[in-house]
Protein backbone atom coordinates (compact mmCIF):
# COMPACT_ATOMS: atom_id res chain seq x y z
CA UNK A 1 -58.87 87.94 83.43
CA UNK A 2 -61.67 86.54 80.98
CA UNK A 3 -60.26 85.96 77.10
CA UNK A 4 -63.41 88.49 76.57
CA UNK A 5 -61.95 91.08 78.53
CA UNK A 6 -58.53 90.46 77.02
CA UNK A 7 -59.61 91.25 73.83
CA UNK A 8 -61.93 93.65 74.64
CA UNK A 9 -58.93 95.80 76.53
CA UNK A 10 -56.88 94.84 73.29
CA UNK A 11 -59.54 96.44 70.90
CA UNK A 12 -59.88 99.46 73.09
CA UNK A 13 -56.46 99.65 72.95
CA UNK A 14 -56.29 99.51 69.38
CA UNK A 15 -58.98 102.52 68.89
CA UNK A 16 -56.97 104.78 71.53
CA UNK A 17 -54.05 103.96 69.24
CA UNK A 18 -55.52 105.13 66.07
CA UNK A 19 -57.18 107.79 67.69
CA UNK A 20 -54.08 108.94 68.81
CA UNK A 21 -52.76 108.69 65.48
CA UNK A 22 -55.67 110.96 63.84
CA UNK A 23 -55.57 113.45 65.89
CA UNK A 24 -52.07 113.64 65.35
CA UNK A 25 -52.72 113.88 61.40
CA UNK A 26 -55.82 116.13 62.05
CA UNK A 27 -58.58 113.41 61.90
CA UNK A 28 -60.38 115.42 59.11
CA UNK A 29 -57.67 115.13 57.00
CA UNK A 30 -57.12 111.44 57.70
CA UNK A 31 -60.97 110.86 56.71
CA UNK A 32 -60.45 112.96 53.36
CA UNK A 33 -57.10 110.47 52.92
CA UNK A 34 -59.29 107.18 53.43
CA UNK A 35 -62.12 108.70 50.85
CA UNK A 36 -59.67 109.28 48.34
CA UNK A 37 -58.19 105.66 48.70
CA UNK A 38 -58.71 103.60 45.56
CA UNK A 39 -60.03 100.90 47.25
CA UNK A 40 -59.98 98.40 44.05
CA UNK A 41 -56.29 97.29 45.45
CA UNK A 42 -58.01 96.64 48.65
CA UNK A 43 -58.69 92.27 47.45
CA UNK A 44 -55.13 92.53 45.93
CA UNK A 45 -53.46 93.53 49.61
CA UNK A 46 -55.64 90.73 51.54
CA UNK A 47 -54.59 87.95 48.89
CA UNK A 48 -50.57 89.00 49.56
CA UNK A 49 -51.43 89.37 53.52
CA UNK A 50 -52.94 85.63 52.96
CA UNK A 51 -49.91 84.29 50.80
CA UNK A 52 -47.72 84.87 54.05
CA UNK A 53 -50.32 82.63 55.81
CA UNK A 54 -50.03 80.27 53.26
CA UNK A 55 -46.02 80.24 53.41
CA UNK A 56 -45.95 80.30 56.93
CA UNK A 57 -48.06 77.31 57.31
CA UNK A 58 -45.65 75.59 55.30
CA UNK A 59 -43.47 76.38 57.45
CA UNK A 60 -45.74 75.13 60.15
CA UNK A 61 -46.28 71.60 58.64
CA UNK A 62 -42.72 71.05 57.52
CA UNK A 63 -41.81 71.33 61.88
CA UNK A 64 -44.53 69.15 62.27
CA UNK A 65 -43.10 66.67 59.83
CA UNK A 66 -39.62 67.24 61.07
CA UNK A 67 -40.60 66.01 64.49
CA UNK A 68 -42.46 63.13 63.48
CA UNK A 69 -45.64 64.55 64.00
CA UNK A 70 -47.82 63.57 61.03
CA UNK A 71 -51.49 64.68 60.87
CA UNK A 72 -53.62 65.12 57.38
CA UNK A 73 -52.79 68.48 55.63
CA UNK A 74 -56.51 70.25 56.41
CA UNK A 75 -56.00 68.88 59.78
CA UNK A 76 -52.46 70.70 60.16
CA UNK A 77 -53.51 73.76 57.97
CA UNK A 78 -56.84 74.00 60.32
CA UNK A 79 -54.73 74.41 63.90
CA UNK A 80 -52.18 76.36 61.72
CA UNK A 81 -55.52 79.43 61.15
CA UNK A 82 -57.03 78.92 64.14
CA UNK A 83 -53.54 79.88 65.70
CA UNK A 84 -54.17 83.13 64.28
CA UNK A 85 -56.73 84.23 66.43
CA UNK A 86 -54.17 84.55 69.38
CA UNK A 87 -52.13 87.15 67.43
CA UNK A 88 -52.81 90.05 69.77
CA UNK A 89 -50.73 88.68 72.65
CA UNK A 90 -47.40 89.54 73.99
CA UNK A 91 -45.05 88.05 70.16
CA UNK A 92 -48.01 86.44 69.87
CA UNK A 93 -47.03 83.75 71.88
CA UNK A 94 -50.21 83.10 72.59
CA UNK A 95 -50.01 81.15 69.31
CA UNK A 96 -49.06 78.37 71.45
CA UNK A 97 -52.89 77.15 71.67
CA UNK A 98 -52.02 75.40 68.81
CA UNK A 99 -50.14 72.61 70.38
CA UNK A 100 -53.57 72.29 73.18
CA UNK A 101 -55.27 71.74 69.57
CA UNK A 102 -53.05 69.31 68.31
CA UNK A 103 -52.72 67.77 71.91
CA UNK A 104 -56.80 67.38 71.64
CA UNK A 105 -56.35 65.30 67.61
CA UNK A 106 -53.05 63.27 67.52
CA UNK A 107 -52.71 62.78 71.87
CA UNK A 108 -49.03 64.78 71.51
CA UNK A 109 -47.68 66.31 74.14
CA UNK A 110 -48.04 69.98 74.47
CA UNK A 111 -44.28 70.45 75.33
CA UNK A 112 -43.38 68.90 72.57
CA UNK A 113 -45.18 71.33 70.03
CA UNK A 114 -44.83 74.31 71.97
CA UNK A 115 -41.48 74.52 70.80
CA UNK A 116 -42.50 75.75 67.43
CA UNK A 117 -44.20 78.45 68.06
CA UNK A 118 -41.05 79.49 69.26
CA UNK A 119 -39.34 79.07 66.14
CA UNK A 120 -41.67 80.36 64.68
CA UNK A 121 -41.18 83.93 66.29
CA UNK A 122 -37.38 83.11 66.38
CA UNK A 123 -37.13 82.63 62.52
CA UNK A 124 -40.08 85.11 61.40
CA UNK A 125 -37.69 87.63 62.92
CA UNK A 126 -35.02 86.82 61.55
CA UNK A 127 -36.36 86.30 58.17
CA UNK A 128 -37.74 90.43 58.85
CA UNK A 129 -34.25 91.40 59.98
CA UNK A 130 -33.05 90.11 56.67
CA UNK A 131 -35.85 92.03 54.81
CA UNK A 132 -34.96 95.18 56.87
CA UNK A 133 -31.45 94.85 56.26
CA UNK A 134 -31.51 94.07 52.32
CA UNK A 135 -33.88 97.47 52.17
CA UNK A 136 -31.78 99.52 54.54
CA UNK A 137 -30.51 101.46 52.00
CA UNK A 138 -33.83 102.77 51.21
CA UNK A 139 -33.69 104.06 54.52
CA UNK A 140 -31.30 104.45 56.87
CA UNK A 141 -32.76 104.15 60.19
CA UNK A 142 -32.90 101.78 63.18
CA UNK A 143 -29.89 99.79 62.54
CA UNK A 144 -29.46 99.94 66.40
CA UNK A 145 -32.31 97.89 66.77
CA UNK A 146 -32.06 95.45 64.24
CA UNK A 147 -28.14 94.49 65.51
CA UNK A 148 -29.36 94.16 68.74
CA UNK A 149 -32.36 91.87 68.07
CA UNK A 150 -30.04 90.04 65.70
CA UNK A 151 -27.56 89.50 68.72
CA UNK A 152 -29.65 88.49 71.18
CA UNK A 153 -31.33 85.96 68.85
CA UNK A 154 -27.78 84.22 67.81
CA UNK A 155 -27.01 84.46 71.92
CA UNK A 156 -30.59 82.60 72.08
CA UNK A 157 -30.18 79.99 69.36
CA UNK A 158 -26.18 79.40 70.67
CA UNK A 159 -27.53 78.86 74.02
CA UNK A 160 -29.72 76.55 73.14
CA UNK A 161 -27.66 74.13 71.09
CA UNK A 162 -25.12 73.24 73.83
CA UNK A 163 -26.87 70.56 75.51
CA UNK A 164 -23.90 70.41 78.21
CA UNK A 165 -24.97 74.00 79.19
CA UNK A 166 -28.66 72.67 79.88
CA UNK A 167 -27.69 69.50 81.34
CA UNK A 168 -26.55 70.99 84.16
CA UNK A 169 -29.31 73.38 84.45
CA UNK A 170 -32.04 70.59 84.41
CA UNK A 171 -29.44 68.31 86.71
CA UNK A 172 -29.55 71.76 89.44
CA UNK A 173 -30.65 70.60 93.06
CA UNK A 174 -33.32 72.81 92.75
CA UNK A 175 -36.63 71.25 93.45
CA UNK A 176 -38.92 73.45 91.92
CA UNK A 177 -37.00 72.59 88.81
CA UNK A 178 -36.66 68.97 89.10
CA UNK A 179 -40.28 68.75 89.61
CA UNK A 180 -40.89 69.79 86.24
CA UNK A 181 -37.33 67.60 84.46
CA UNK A 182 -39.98 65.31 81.88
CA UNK A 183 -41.80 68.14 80.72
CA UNK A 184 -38.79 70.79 80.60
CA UNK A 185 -36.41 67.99 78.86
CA UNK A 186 -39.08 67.23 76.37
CA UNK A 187 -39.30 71.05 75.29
CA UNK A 188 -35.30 71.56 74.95
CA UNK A 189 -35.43 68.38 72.79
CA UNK A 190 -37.80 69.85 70.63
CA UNK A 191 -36.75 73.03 70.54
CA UNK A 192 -33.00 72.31 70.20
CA UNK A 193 -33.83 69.96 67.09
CA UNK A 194 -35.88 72.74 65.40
CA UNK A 195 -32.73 75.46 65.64
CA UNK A 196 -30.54 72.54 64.03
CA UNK A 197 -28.70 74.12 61.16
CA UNK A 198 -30.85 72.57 58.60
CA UNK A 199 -34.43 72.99 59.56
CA UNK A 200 -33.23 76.95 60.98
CA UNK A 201 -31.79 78.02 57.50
CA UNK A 202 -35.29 76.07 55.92
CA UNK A 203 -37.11 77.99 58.21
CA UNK A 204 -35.61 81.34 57.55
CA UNK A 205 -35.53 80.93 54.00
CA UNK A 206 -39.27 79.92 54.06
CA UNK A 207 -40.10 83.20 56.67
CA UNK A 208 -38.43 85.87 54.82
CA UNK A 209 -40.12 84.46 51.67
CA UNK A 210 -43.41 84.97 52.95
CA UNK A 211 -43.17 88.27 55.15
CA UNK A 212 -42.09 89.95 51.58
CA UNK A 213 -45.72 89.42 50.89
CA UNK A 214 -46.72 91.70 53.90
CA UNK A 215 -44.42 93.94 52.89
CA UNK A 216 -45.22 94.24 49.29
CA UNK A 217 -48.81 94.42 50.59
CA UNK A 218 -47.67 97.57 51.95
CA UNK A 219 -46.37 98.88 48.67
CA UNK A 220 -49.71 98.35 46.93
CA UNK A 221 -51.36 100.13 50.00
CA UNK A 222 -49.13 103.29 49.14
CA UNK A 223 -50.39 102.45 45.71
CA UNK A 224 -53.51 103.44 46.71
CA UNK A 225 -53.03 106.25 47.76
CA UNK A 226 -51.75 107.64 44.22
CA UNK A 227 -47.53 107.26 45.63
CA UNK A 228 -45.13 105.78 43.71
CA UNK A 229 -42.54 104.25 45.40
CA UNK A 230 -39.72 102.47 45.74
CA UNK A 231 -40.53 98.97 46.93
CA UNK A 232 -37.39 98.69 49.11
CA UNK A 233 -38.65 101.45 50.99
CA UNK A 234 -41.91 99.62 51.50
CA UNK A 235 -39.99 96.58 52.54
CA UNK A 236 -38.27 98.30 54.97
CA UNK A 237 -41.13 100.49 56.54
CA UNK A 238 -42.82 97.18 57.18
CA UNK A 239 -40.26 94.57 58.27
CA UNK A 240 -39.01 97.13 60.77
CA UNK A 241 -42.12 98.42 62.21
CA UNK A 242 -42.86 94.38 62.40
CA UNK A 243 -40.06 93.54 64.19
CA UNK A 244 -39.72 96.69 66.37
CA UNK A 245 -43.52 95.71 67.78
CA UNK A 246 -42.11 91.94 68.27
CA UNK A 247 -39.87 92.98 70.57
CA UNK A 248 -41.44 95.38 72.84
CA UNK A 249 -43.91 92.26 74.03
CA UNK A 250 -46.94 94.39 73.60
CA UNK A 251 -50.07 92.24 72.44
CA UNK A 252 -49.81 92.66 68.84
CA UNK A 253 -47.29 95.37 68.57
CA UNK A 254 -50.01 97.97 69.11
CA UNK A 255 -48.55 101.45 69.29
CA UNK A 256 -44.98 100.20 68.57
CA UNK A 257 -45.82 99.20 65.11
CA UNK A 258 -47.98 101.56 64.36
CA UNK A 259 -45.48 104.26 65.58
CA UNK A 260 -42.47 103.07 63.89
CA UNK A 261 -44.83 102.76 60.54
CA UNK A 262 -46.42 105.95 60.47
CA UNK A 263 -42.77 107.89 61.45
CA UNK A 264 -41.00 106.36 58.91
CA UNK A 265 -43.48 107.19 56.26
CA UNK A 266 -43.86 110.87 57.46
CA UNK A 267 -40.07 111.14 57.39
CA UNK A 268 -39.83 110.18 53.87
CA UNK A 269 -42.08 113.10 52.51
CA UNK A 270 -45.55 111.48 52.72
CA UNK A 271 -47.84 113.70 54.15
CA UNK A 272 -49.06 112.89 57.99
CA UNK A 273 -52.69 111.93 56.74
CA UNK A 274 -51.41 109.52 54.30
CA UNK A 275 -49.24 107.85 56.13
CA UNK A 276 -51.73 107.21 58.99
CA UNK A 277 -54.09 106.54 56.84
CA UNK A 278 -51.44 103.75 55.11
CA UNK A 279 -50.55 102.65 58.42
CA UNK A 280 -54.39 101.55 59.65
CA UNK A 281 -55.45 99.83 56.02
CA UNK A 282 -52.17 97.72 56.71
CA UNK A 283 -52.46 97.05 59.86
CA UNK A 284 -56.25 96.14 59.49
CA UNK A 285 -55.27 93.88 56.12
CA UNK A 286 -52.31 92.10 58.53
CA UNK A 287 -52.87 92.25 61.99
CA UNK A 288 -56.65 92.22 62.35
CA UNK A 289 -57.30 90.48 59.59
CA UNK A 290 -55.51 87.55 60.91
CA UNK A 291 -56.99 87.70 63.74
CA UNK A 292 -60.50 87.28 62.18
CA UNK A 293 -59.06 84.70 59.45
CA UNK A 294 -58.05 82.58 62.70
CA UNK A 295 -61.84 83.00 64.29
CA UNK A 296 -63.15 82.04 61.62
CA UNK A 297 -61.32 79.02 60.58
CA UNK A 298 -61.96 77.98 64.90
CA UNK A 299 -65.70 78.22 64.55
CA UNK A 300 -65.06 76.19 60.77
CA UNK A 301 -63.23 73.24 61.80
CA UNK A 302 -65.40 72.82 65.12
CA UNK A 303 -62.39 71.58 67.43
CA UNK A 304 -63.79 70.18 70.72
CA UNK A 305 -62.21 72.89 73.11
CA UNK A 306 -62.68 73.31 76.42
CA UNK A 307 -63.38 76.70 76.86
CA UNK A 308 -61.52 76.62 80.53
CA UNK A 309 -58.37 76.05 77.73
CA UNK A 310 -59.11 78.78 75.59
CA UNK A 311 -59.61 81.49 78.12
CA UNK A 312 -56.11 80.22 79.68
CA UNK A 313 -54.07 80.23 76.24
CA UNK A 314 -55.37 83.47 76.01
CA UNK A 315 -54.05 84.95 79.03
């Protein structure tokens, strides 16, 4: 399937969600909501949803560093953006484009890079569990699903530093993975240097930092709409409607997020309008805004791509 298509089917599926969602709020209602937004805190939420970016391309350059890949700053900060525009895939994974960009400047391998975009899902999770957990008292729900995301990550990261365990899965008499013993060993190397204690707590420390933006962007958004509240309860509406979308693999969290948002909000007392209403300005000022941010900054910086590569980092 085209990259068009993809995102076509992924913006289609976007408007069934929110049209799901209005109707659910009584779409008049949500319209009345949106009109009575003061929309002055609207440049205020994009500048916090763009200090994450910021924070999490730090993160981004200091993996870069820490593998002894060293490209100029705009260079790094320009694959870090363009990264973005993948963000409606499966934990956006499809993030990974990045290292076929950095492959294209600097000649490294692609299995050597690929490795951080997986940790940096593994540690932007984390660094949301953390959020969600510090706020749970604002709200106590979901703690099911934040000790079993928590689990399986530590299962993941445990794995993953016993190198005996994957020597013998790469030594296996199994052809179809012997075949591929170069490529496969160069991605555990990376990948099993980045969860190294000192890089993972860096990492974490640098991810919760900058998803408290998003989540404080959230607060403002609430703001907005005349409420009020308590930030923890913003922190936690957000983190765990993040990470609760991560993990059900669904391009972008679409539904999931949106879901877990908009019921959290409605069973704290905010009226169903509102807190539709709260949940798309968000969600437009993180998700799709990133997404456009990361367009943007492609068409910008003018990397020779061939589109063959785009449409299959896409898929």
């Amino acid at each position: 399937m085209s990259s068009r298509k993809k995102i076509i089917i992924s913006v289609i599926a976007g408007v069934v969600v929110y049209v799901a969602l209005s109707i659910y709020a009584d779409l008049s209602k949500v319209i009345v909501a949106l009109g009575n937004f003061n929309w002055m805190y609207l440049p205020l939420i994009l500048v916090l949803t763009f200090l994450n970016y910021v924070f999490r391309f730090l993160k981004w350059d200091y993996y870069l560093r820490f593998l002894g890949i060293n490209i100029s700053k705009k260079v790094s900060a320009g694959v870090f953006l363009s990264g973005l525009s993948m963000s409606v895939t499966p934990a956006k994974l499809g993030e990974a484009f990045k290292s076929y960009l950095l492959k294209e400047i600097s000649g490294v391998e692609i299995s050597k890079t690929v490795p951080i975009v997986f940790a940096e899902r593994i540690t932007d999770l984390i660094g949301l569990i953390i959020l969600a957990s510090v706020s749970y008292s604002a709200f106590r729900y979901g703690k099911e699903v934040l000790f079993v995301t928590i689990f399986v990550i530590s299962v993941i990261i445990l794995v993953i530093q016993s190198k005996e365990l994957w020597l013998k899965l790469i030594n296996l008499n199994f052809s179809p993975i012997a075949k591929f013993a170069g490529t496969l060993n160069n991605l555990y190397e990376s990948t099993y240097t980045l969860l190294k204690l000192k890089p993972l707590v860096m990492a974490i420390a640098i991810s919760t930092f900058s998803w408290f933006f998003e989540c404080l962007a959230l607060h403002f958004v609430l703001k907005g709409f005349g409420l009020d509240l308590p930030i923890l309860l913003s922190v936690f509406t957000f983190s765990f409607s993040t990470v609760a979308g991560a993990v059900s693999m669904i391009p972008g969290g679409l539904g999931v997020a949106e879901g877990s948002m908009t019921g959290i909000l409605i069973l704290t007392g905010i009226p169903k309008a509102i807190a539709v209403a709260s949940t798309f300005i968000i969600r437009f000022c993180t998700l799709w805004f990133g997404v456009l941010v990361g367009i943007i900054t492609l068409s910008m910086y003018g990397f020779k791509i061939n589109k063959s590569e785009v449409e299959k980092w896409r898929e």
